[in-house]
C-alpha atoms as a PDB file:
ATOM      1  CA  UNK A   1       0.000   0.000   0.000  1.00  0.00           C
ATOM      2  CA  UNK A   2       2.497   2.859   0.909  1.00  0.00           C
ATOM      3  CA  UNK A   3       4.595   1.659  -1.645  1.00  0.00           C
ATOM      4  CA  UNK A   4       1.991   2.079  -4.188  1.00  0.00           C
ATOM      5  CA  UNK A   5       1.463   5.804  -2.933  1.00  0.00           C
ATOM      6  CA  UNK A   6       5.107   6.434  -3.065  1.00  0.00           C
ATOM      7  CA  UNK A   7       5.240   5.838  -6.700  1.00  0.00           C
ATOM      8  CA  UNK A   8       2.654   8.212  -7.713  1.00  0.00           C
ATOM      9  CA  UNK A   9       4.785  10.991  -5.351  1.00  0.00           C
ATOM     10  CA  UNK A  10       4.656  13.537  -8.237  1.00  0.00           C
ATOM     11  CA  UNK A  11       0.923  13.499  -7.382  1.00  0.00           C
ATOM     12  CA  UNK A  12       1.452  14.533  -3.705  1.00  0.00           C
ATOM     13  CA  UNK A  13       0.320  18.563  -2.712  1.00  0.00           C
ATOM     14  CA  UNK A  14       1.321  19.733   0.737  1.00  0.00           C
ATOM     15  CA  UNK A  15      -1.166  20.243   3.256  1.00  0.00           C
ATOM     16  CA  UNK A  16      -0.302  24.079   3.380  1.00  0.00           C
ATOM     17  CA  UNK A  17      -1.437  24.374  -0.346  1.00  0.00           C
ATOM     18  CA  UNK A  18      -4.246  22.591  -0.334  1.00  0.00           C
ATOM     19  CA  UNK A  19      -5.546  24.778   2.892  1.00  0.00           C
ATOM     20  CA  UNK A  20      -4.327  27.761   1.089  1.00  0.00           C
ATOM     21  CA  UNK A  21      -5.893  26.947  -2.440  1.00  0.00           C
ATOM     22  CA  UNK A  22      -9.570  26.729  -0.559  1.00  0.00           C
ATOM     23  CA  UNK A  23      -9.119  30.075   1.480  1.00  0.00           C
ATOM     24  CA  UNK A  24      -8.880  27.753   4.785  1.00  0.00           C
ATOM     25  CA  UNK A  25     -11.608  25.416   4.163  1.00  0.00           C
ATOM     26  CA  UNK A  26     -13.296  28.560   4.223  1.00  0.00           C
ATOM     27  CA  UNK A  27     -17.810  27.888   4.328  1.00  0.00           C
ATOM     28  CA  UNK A  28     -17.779  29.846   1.025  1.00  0.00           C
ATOM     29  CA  UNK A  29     -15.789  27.422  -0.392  1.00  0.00           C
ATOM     30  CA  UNK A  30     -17.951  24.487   0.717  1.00  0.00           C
ATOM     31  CA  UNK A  31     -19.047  22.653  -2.503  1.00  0.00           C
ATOM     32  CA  UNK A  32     -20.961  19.787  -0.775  1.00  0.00           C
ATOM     33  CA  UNK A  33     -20.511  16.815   1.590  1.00  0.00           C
ATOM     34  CA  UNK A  34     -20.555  13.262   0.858  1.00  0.00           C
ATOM     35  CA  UNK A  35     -20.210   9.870   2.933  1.00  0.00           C
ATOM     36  CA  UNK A  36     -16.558  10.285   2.423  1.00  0.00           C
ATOM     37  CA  UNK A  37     -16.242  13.454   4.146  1.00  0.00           C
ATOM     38  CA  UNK A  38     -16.323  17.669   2.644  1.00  0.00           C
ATOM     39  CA  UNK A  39     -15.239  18.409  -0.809  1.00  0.00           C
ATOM     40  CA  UNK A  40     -14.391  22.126  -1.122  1.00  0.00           C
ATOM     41  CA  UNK A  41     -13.715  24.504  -4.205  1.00  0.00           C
ATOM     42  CA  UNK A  42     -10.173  25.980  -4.971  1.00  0.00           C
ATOM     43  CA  UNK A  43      -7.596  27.374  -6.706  1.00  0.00           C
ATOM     44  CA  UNK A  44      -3.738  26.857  -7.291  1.00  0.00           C
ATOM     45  CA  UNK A  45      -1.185  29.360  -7.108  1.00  0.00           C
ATOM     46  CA  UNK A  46      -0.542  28.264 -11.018  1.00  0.00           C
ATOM     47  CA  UNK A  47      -4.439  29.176 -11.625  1.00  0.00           C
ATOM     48  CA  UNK A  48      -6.050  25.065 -12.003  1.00  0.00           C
ATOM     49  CA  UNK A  49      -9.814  25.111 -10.233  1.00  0.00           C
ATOM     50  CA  UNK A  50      -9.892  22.413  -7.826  1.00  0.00           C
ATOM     51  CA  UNK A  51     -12.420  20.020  -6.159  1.00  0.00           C
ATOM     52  CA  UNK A  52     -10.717  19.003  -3.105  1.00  0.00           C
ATOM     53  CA  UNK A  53     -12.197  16.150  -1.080  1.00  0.00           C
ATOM     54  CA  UNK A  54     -11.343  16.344   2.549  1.00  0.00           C
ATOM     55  CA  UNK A  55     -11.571  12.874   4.732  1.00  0.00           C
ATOM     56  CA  UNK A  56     -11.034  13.503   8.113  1.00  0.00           C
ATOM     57  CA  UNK A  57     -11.644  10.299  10.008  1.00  0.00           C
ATOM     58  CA  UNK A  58      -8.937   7.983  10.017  1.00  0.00           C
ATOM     59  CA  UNK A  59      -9.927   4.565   9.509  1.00  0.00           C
ATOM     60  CA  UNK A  60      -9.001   1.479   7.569  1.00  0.00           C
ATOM     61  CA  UNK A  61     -11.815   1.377   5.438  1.00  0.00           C
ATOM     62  CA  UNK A  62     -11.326   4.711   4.817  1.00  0.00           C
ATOM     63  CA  UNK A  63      -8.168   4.449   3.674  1.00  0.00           C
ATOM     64  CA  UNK A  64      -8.595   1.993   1.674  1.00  0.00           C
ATOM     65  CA  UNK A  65     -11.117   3.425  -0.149  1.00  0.00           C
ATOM     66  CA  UNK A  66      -8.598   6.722  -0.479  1.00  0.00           C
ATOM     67  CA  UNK A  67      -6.353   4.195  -1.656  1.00  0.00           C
ATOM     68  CA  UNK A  68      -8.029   2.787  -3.871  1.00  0.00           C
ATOM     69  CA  UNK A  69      -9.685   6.192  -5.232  1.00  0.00           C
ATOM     70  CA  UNK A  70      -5.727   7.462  -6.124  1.00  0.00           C
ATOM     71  CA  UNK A  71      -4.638   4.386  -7.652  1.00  0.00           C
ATOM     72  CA  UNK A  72      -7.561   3.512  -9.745  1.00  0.00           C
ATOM     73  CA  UNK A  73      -7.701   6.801 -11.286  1.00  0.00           C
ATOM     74  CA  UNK A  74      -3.516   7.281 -11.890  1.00  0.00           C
ATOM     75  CA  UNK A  75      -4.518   4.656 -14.313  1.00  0.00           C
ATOM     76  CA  UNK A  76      -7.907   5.743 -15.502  1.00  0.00           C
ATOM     77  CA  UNK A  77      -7.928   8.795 -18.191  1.00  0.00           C
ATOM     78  CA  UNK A  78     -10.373   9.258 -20.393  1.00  0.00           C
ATOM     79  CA  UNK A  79     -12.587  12.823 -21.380  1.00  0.00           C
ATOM     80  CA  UNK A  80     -15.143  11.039 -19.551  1.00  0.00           C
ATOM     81  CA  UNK A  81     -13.218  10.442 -16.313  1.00  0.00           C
ATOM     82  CA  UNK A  82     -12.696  12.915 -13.433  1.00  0.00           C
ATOM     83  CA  UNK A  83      -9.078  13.799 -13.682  1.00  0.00           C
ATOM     84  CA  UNK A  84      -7.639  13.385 -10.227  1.00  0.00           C
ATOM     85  CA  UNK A  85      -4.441  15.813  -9.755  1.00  0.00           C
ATOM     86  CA  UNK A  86      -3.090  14.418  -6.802  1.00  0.00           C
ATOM     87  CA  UNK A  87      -3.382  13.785  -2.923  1.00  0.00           C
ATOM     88  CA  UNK A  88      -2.520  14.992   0.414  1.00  0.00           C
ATOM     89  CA  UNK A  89      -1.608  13.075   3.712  1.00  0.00           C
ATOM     90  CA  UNK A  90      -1.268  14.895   6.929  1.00  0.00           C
ATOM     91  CA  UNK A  91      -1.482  12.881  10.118  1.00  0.00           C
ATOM     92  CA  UNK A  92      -5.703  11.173   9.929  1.00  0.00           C
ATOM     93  CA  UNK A  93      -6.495  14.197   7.080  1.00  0.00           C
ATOM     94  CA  UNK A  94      -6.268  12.322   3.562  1.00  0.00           C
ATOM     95  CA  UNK A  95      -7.546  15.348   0.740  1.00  0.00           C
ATOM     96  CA  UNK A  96      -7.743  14.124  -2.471  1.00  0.00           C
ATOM     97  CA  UNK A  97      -7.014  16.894  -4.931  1.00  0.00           C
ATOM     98  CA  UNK A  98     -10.264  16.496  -8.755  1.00  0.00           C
ATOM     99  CA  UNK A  99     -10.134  19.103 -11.686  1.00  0.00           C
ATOM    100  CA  UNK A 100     -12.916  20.707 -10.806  1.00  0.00           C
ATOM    101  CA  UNK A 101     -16.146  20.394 -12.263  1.00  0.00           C
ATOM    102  CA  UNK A 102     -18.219  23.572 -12.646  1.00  0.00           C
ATOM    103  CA  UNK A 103     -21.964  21.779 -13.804  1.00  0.00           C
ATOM    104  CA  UNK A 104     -22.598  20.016 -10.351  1.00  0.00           C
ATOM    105  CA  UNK A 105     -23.975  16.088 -10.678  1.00  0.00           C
ATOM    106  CA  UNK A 106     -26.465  14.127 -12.980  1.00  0.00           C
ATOM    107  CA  UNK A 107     -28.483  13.560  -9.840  1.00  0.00           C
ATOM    108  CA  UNK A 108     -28.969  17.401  -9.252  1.00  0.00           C
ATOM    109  CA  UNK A 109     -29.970  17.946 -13.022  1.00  0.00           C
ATOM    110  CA  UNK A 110     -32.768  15.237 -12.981  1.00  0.00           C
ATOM    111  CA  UNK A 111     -34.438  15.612  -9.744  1.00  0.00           C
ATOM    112  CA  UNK A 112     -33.798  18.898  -7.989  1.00  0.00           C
ATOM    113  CA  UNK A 113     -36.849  21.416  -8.349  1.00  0.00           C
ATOM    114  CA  UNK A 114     -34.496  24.266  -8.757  1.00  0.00           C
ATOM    115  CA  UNK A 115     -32.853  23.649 -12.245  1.00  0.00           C
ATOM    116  CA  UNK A 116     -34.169  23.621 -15.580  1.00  0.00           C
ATOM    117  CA  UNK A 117     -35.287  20.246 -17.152  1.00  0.00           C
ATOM    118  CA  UNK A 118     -32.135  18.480 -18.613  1.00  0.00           C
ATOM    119  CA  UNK A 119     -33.166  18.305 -22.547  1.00  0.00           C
ATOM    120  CA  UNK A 120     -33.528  15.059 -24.958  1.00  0.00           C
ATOM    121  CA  UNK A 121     -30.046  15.942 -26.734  1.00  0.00           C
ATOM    122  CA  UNK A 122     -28.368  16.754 -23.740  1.00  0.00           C
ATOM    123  CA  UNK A 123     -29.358  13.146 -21.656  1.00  0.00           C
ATOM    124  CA  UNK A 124     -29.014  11.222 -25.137  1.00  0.00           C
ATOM    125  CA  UNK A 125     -25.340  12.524 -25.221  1.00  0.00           C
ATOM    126  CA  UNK A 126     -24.949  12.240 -21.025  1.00  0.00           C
ATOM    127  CA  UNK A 127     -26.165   8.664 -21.721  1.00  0.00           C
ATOM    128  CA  UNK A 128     -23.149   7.806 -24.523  1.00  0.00           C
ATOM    129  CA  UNK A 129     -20.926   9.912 -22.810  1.00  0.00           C
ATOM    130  CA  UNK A 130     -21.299   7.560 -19.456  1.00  0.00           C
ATOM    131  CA  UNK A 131     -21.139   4.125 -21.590  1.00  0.00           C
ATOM    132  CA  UNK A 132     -17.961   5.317 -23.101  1.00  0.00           C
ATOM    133  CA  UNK A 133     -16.276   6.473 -19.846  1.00  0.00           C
ATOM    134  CA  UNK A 134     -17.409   2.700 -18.622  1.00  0.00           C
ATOM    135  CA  UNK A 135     -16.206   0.971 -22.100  1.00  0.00           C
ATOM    136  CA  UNK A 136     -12.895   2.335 -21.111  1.00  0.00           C
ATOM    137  CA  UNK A 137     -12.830   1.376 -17.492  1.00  0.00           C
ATOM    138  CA  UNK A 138     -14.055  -2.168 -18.341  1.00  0.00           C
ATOM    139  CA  UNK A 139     -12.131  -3.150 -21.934  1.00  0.00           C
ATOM    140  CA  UNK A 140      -9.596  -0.245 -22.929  1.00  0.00           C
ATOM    141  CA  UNK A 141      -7.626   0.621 -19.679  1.00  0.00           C
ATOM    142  CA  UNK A 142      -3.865  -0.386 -20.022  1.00  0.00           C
ATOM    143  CA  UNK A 143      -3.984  -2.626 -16.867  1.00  0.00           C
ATOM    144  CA  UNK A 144      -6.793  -5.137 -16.334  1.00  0.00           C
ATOM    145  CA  UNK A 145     -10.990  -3.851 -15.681  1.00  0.00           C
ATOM    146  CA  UNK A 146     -11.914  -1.580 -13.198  1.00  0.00           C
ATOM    147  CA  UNK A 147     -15.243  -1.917 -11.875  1.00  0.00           C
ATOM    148  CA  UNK A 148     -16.715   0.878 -10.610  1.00  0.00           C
ATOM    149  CA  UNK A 149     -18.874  -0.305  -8.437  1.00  0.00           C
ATOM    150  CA  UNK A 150     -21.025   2.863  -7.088  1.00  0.00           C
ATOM    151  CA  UNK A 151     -21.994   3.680 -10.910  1.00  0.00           C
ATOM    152  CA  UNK A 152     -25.137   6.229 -10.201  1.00  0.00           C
ATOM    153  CA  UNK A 153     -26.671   9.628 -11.434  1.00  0.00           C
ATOM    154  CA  UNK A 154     -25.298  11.096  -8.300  1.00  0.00           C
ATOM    155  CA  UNK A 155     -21.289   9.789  -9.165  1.00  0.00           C
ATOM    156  CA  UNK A 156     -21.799  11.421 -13.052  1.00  0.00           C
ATOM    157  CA  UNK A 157     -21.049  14.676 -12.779  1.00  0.00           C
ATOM    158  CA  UNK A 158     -21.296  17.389 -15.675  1.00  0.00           C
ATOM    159  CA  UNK A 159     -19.314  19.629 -17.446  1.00  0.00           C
ATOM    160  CA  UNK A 160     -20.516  23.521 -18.490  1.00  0.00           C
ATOM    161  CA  UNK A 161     -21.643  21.937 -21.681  1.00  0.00           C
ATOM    162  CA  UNK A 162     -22.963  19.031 -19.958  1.00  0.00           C
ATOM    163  CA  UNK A 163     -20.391  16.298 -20.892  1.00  0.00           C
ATOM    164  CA  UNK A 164     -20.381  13.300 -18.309  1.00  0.00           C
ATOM    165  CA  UNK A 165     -17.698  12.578 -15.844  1.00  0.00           C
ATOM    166  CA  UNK A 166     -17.239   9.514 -13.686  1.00  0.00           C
ATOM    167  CA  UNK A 167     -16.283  10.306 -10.287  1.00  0.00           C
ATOM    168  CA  UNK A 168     -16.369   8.575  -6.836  1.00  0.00           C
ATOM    169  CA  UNK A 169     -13.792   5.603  -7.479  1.00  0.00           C
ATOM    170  CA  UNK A 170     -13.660   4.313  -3.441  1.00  0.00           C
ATOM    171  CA  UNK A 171     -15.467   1.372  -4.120  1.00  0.00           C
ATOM    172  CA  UNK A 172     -13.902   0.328  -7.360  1.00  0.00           C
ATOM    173  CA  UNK A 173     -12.074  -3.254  -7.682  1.00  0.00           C
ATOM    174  CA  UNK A 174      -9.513  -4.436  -9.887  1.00  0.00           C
ATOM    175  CA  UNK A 175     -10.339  -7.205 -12.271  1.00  0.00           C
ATOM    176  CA  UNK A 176      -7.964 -10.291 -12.402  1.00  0.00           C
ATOM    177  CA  UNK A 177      -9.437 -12.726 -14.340  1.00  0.00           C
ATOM    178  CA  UNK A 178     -12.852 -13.911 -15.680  1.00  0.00           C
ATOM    179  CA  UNK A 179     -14.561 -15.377 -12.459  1.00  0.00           C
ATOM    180  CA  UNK A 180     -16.770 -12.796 -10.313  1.00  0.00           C
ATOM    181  CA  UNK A 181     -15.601 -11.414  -7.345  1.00  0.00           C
ATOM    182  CA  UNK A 182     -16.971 -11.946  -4.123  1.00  0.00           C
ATOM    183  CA  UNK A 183     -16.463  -8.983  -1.549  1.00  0.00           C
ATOM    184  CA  UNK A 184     -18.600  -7.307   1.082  1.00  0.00           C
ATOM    185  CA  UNK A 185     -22.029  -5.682  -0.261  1.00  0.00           C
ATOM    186  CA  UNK A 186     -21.199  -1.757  -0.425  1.00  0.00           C
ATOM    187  CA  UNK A 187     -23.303   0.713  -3.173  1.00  0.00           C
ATOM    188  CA  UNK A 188     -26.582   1.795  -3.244  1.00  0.00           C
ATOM    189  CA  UNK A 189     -29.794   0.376  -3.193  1.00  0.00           C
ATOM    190  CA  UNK A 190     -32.042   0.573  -6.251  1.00  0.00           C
ATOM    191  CA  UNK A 191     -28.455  -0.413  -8.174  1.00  0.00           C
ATOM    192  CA  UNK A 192     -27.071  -2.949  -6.824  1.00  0.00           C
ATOM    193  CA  UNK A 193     -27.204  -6.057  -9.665  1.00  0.00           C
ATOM    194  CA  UNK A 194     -29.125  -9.261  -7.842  1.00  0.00           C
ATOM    195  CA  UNK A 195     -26.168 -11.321  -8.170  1.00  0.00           C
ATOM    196  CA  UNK A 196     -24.543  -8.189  -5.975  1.00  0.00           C
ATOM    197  CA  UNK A 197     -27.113  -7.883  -3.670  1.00  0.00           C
ATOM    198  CA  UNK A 198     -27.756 -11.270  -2.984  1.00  0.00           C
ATOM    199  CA  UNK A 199     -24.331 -12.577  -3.320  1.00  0.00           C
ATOM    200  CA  UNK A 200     -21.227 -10.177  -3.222  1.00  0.00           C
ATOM    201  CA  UNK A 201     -20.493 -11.582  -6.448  1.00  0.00           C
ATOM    202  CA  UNK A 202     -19.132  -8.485  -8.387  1.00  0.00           C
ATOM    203  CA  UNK A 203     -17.975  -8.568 -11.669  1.00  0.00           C
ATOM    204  CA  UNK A 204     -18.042  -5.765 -15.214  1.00  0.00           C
ATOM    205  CA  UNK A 205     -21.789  -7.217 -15.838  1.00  0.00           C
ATOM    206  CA  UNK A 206     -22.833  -5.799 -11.690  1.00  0.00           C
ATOM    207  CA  UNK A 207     -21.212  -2.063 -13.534  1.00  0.00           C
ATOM    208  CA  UNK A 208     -23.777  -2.564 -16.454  1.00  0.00           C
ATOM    209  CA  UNK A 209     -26.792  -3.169 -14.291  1.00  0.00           C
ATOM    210  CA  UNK A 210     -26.355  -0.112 -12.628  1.00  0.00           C
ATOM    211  CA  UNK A 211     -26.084   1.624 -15.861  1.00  0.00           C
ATOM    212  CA  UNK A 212     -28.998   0.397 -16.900  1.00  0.00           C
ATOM    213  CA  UNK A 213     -30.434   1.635 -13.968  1.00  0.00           C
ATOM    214  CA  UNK A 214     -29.639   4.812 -14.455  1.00  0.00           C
ATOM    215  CA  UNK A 215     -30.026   5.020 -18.230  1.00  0.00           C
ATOM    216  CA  UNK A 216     -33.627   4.149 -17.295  1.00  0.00           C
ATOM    217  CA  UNK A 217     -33.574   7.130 -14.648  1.00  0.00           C
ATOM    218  CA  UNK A 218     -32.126   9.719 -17.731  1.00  0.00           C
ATOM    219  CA  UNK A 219     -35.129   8.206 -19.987  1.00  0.00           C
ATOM    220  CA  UNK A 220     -37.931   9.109 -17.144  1.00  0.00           C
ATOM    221  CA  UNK A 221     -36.578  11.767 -14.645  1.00  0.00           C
ATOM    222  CA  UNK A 222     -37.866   8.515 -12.076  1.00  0.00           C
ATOM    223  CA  UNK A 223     -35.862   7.822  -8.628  1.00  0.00           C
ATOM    224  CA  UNK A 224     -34.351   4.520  -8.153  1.00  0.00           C
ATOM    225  CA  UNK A 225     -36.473   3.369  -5.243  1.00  0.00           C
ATOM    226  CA  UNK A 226     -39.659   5.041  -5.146  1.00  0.00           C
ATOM    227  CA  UNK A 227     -42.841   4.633  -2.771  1.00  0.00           C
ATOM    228  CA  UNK A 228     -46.365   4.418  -3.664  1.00  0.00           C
ATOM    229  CA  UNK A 229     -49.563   5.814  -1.742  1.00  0.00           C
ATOM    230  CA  UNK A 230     -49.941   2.191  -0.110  1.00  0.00           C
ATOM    231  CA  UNK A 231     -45.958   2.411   0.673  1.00  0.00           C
ATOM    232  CA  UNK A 232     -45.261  -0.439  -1.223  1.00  0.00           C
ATOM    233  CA  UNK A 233     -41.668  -0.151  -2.796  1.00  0.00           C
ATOM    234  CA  UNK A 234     -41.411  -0.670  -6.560  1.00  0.00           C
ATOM    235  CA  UNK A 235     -38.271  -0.776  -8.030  1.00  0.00           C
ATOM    236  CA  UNK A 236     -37.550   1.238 -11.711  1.00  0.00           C
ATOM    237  CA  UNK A 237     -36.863  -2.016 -13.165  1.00  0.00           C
ATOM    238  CA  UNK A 238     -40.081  -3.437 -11.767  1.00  0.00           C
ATOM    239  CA  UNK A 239     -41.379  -0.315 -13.297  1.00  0.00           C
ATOM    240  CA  UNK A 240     -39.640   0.187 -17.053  1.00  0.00           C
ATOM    241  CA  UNK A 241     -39.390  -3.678 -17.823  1.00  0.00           C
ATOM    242  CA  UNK A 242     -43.176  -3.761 -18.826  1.00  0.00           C
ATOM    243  CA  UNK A 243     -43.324  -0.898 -20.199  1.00  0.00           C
ATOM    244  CA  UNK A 244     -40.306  -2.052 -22.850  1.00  0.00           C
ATOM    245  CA  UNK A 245     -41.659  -5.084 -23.220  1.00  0.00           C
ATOM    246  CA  UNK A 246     -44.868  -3.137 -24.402  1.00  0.00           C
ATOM    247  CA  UNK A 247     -43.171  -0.796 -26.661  1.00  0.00           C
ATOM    248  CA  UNK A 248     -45.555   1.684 -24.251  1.00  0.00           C
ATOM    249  CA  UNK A 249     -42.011   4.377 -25.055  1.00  0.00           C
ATOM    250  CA  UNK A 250     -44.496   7.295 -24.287  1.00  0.00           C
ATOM    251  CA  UNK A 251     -45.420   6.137 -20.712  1.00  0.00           C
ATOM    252  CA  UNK A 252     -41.173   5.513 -20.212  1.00  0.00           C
ATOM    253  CA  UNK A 253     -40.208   8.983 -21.308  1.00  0.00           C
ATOM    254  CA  UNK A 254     -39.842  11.690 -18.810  1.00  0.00           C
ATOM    255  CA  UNK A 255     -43.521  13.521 -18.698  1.00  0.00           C
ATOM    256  CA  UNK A 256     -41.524  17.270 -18.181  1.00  0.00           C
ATOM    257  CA  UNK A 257     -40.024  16.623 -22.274  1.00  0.00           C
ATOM    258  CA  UNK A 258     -43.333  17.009 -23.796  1.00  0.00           C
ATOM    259  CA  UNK A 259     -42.830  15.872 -26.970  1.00  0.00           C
ATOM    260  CA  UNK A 260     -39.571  17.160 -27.313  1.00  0.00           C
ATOM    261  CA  UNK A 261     -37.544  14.032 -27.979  1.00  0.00           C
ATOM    262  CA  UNK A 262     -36.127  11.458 -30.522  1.00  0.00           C
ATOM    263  CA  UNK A 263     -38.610   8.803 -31.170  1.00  0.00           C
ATOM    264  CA  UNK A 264     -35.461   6.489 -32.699  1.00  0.00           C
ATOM    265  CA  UNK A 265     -32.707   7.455 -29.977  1.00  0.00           C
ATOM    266  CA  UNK A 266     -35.340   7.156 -27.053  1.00  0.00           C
ATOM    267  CA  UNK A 267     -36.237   3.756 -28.749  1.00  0.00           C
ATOM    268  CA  UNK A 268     -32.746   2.446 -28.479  1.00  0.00           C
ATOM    269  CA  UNK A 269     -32.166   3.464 -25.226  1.00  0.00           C
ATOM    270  CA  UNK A 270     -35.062   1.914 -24.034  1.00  0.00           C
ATOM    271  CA  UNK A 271     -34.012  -1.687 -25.428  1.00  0.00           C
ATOM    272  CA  UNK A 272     -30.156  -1.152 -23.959  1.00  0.00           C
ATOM    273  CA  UNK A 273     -31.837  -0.107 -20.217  1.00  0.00           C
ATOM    274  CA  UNK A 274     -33.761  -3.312 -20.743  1.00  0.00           C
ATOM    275  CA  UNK A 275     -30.848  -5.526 -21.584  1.00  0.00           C
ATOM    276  CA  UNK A 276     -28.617  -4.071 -19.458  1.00  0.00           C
ATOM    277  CA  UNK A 277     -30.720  -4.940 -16.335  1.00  0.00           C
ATOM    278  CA  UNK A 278     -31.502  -8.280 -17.090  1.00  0.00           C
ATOM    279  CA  UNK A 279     -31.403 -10.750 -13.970  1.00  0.00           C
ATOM    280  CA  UNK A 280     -29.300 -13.147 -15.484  1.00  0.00           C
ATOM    281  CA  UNK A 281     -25.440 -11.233 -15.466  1.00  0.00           C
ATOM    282  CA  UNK A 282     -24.881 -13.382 -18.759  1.00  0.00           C
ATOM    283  CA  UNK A 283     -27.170 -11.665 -20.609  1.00  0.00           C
ATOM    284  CA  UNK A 284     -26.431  -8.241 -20.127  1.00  0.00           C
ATOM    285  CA  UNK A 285     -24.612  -6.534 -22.777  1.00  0.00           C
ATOM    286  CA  UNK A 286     -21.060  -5.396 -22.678  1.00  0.00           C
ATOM    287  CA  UNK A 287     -20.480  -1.493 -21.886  1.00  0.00           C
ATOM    288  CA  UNK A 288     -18.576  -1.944 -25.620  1.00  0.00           C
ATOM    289  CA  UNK A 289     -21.781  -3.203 -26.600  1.00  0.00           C
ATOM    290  CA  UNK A 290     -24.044  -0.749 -25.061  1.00  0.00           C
ATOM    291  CA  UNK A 291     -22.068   2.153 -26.770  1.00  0.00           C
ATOM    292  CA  UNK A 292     -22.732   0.367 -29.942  1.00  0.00           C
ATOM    293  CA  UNK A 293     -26.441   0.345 -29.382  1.00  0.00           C
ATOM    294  CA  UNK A 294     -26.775   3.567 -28.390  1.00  0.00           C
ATOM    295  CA  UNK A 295     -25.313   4.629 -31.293  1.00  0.00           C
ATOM    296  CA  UNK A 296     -27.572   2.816 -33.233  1.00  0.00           C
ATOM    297  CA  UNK A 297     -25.378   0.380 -35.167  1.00  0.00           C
ATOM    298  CA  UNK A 298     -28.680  -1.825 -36.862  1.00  0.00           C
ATOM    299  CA  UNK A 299     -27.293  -5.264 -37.286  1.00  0.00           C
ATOM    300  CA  UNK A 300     -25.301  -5.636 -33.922  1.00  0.00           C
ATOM    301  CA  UNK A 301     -28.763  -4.282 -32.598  1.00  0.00           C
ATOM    302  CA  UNK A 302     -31.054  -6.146 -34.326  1.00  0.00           C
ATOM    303  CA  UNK A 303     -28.625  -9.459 -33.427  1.00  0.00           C
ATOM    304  CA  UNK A 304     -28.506  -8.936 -29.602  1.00  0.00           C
ATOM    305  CA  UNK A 305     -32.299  -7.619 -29.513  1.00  0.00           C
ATOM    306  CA  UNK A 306     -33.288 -10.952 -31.283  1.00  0.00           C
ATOM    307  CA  UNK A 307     -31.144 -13.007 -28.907  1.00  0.00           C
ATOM    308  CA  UNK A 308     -32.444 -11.545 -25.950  1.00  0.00           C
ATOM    309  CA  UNK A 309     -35.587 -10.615 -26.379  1.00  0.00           C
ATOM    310  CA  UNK A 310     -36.944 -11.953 -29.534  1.00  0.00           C
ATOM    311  CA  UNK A 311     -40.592 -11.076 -29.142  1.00  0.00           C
ATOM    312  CA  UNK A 312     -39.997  -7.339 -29.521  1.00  0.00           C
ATOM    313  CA  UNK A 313     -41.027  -5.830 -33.104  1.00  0.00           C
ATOM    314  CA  UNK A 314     -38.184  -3.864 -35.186  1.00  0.00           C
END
């Protein structure tokens, strides 16, 4: 482990200009706090805006998770990756140091009352943009697949002209080999994969669930997990999967869009959500795939549609 950090030394800021950069840790500065701990806004003395993320309980897991967030993404670049810039240590305070991103999270964009509704075009291209960040994570890093593990609207976050970055790498594991993983159950509900959730069996195919999940989420503005008048829980999947299987696109699509949407694209990214969530890891797509499908690519579309779900109508 501290061998691993002392490699990446060229990465390491000193506690003074980290401190400095965010005027003290100052409230104004105060972007948001997460499980992990307070992230806050800042600036170099070379002029970079940074995202710092401040952990301030020392504990294994913690660390570990720091860890695993600095080595994960020394490997990891891609335009639809958070670039981390480097870390600090200083006694049980572990900051690590994100370019900052100005457009706040996917989460905030679909389901906080205050901003505007995210349009088709801009979800159709938040919903590549995310596949292809995965793709790279899963099948084009220069190690072995990463799996992300915590893949949800809330860990996307956005650029000024709303181009999706992958953040929050704590929970993410390396892969080896081809067999699943079994470690302890950690992510949120409403995507965790059933294999996951059941199991701790966590392979590339638990990433794509959760994709799908969310993919669903861009298509409808829906929560994950939401409750009903009786309080009985439904889950989106319970939800969508009907609705796909019924071609009923105009009960899936976000009610806020109007009409004000690509029949085709909204189409396509129905029948990916639907693969991509199936309960049965086998038959979920790969992110490769997915990107593919998105993009509309007929025959490999029309080949895994009729393998998986043959009764649908092209």
């Amino acid at each position: 482990m501290t061998t691993e950090l002392y490699i990446k030394e060229s990465m390491r800021f000193s506690y003074s200009e980290i401190h400095l950069a965010t005027n003290y840790f100052s409230k104004e500065n105060l972007l948001g706090e997460g499980g992990y701990g307070l992230v806050y806004k800042g600036q170099l003395d070379d002029g970079q805006i940074i995202a710092a993320k401040v952990r301030k309980q020392a504990s294994t897991q913690g660390f570990e998770e720091f860890h695993s967030e600095i080595y994960v993404l020394s490997f990891a670049r891609h335009r639809n990756i958070v670039m981390l810039l480097g870390y600090c240590c200083k006694e049980n305070i572990n900051i690590l140091v994100y370019e900052y991103i100005c457009n706040r999270s996917l989460e905030w964009h679909l389901f906080d009352e205050a901003t505007k509704v995210l349009e088709w075009r801009q979800r159709h291209a938040i919903a590549i943009g995310t596949a292809k960040g995965l793709r790279f994570l899963h099948e084009e890093c220069r190690s072995s697949p990463i799996i992300h593990r915590d893949l949800r609207p809330s860990n996307i976050l956005l650029t000024h002209d709303f181009v999706p970055m992958l953040g929050d790498f704590g929970l993410a594991k390396w892969k080896t080999n081809d067999s699943p993983i079994q470690t302890r159950i950690l992510g949120t509900l409403g995507y965790l994969a059933p294999e996951y959730a059941e199991n701790g069996m966590v392979s590339v195919r638990t990433d794509v669930y959760a994709y799908g999940i969310t993919l669903i989420q861009i298509i409808s503005g829906r929560k994950a997990v939401t409750v009903d008048t009786q309080d009985h829980h439904e889950s989106l999947r319970q939800w969508a999967e009907p609705l796909v299987e019924r071609l009923a696109l105009h009960d899936l699509i976000d009610p806020r869009l109007g009409d004000s949407y690509d029949p085709y694209e909204l189409y396509h990214m129905a029948k990916t959500a639907y693969l991509c969530v199936k309960v049965d890891p086998e038959k979920r797509p790969s992110m490769g795939e997915v990107v593919q499908l998105l993009e509309g690519e007929t025959d490999h579309f029309k080949n895994l549609t009729d393998q998986f779900i043959p009764h649908f109508n092209h």
